[in-house]
N, C-alpha and C. Protein backbone atom coordinates (compact mmCIF):
# COMPACT_ATOMS: atom_id res chain seq x y z
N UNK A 1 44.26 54.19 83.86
CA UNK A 1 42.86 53.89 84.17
C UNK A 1 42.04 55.18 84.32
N UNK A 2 42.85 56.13 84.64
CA UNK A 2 41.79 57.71 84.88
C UNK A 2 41.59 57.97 83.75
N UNK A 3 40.67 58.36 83.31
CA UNK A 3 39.59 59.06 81.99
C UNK A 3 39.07 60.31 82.09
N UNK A 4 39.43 60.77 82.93
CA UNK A 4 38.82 62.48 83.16
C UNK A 4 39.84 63.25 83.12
N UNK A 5 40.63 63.47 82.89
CA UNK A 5 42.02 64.23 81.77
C UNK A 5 41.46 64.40 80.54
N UNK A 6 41.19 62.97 80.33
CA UNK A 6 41.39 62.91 78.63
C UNK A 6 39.40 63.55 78.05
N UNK A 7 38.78 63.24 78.81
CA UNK A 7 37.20 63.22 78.98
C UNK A 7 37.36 64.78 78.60
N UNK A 8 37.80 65.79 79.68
CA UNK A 8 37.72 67.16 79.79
C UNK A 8 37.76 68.17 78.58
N UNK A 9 38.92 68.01 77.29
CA UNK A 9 39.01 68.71 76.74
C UNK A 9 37.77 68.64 75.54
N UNK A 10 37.17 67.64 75.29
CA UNK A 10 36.16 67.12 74.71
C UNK A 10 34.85 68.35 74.41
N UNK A 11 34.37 68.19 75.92
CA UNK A 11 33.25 69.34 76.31
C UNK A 11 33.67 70.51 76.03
N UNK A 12 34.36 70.86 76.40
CA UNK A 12 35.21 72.09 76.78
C UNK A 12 34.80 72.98 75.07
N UNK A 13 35.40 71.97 74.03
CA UNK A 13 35.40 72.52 73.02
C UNK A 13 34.30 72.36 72.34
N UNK A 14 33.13 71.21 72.66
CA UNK A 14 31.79 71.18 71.90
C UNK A 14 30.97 72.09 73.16
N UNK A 15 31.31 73.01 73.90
CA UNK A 15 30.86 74.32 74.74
C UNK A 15 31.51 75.63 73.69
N UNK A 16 32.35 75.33 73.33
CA UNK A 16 32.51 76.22 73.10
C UNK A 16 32.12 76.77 71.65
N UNK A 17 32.51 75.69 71.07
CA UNK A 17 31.85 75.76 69.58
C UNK A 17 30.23 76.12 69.54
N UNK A 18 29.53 75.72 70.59
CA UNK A 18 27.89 76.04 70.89
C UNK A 18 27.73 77.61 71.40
N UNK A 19 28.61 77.92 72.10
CA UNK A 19 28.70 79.48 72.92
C UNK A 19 29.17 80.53 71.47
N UNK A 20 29.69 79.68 70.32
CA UNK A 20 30.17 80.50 69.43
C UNK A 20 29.00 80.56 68.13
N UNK A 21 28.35 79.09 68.20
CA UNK A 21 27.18 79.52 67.25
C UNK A 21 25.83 79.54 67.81
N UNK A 22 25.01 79.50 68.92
CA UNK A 22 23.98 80.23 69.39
C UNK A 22 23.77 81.59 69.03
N UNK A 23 24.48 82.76 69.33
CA UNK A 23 24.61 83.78 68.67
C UNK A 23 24.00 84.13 67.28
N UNK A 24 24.62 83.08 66.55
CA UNK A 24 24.43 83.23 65.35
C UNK A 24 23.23 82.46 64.89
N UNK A 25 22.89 81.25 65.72
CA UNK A 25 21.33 81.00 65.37
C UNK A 25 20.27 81.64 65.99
N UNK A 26 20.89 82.24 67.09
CA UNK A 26 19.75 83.46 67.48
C UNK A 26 19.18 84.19 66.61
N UNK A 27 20.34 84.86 65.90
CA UNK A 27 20.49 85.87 65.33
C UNK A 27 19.77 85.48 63.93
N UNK A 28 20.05 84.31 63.35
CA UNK A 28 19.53 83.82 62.33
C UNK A 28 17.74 83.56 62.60
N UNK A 29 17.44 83.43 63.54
CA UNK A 29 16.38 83.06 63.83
C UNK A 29 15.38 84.38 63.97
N UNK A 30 16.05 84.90 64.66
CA UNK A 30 15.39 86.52 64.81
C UNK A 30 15.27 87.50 63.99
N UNK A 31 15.91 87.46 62.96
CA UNK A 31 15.98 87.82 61.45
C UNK A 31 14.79 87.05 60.99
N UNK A 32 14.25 86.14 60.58
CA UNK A 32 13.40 85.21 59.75
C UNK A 32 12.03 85.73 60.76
N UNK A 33 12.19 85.81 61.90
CA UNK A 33 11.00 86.14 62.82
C UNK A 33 10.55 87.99 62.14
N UNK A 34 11.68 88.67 61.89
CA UNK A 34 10.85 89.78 61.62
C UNK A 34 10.96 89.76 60.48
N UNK A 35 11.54 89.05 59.30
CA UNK A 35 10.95 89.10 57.74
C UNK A 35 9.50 88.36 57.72
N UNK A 36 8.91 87.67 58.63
CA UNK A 36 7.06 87.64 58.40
C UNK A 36 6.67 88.31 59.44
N UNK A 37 5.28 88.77 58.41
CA UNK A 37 4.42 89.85 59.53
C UNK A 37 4.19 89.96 60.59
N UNK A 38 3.75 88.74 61.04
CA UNK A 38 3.96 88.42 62.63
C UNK A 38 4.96 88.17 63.54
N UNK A 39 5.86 88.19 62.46
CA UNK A 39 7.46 88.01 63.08
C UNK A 39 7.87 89.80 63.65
N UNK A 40 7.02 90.71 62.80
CA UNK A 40 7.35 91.82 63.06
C UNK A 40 6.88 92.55 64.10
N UNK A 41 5.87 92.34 64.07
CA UNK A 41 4.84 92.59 65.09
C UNK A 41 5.15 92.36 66.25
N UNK A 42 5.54 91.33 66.76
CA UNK A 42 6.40 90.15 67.75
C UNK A 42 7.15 90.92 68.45
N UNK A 43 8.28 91.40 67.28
CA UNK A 43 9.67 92.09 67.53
C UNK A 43 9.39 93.65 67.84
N UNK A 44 8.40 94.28 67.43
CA UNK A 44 8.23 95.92 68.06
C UNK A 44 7.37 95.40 69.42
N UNK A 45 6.88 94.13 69.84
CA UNK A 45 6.13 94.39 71.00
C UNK A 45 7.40 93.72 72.22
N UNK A 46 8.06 93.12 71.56
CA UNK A 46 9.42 92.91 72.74
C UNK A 46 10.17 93.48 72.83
N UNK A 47 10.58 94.68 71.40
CA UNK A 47 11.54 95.88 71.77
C UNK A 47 10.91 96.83 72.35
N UNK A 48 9.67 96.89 72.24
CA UNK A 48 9.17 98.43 73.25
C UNK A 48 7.45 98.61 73.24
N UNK A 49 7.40 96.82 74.73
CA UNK A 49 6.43 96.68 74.77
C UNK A 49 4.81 97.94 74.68
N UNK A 50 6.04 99.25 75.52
CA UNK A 50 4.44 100.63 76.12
C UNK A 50 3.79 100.24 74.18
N UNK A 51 4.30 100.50 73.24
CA UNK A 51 3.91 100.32 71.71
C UNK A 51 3.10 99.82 71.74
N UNK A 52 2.97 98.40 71.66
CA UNK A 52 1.88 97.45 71.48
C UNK A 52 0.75 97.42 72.13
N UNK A 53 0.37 98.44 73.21
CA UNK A 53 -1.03 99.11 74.34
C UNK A 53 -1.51 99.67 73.04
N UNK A 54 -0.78 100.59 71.91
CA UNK A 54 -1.20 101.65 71.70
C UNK A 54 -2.00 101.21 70.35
């Protein structure tokens, strides 16, 4: 009748499979953000905001 044995390994691995491709849709995402102009722009004012004053 207990179900939380069997419940556990479930998550465990659709966590982990998510912890393994976030990364990579970050990454995918943040790429496409600085191939357009404003994607670029974006990305020099969050890597080194003093820049974007200037």
């Amino acid at each position: 009748m207990q179900r939380r044995p069997n419940d556990f390994p479930v998550p465990k691995i659709i966590v982990m499979l998510l912890v393994s491709i976030l990364p990579l849709v970050l990454g995918g995402s943040l790429q496409a953000l600085v191939l357009t102009p404003s994607g670029a722009r974006l990305g020099r004012v969050l890597s080194d905001p003093a820049s974007a004053k200037n």
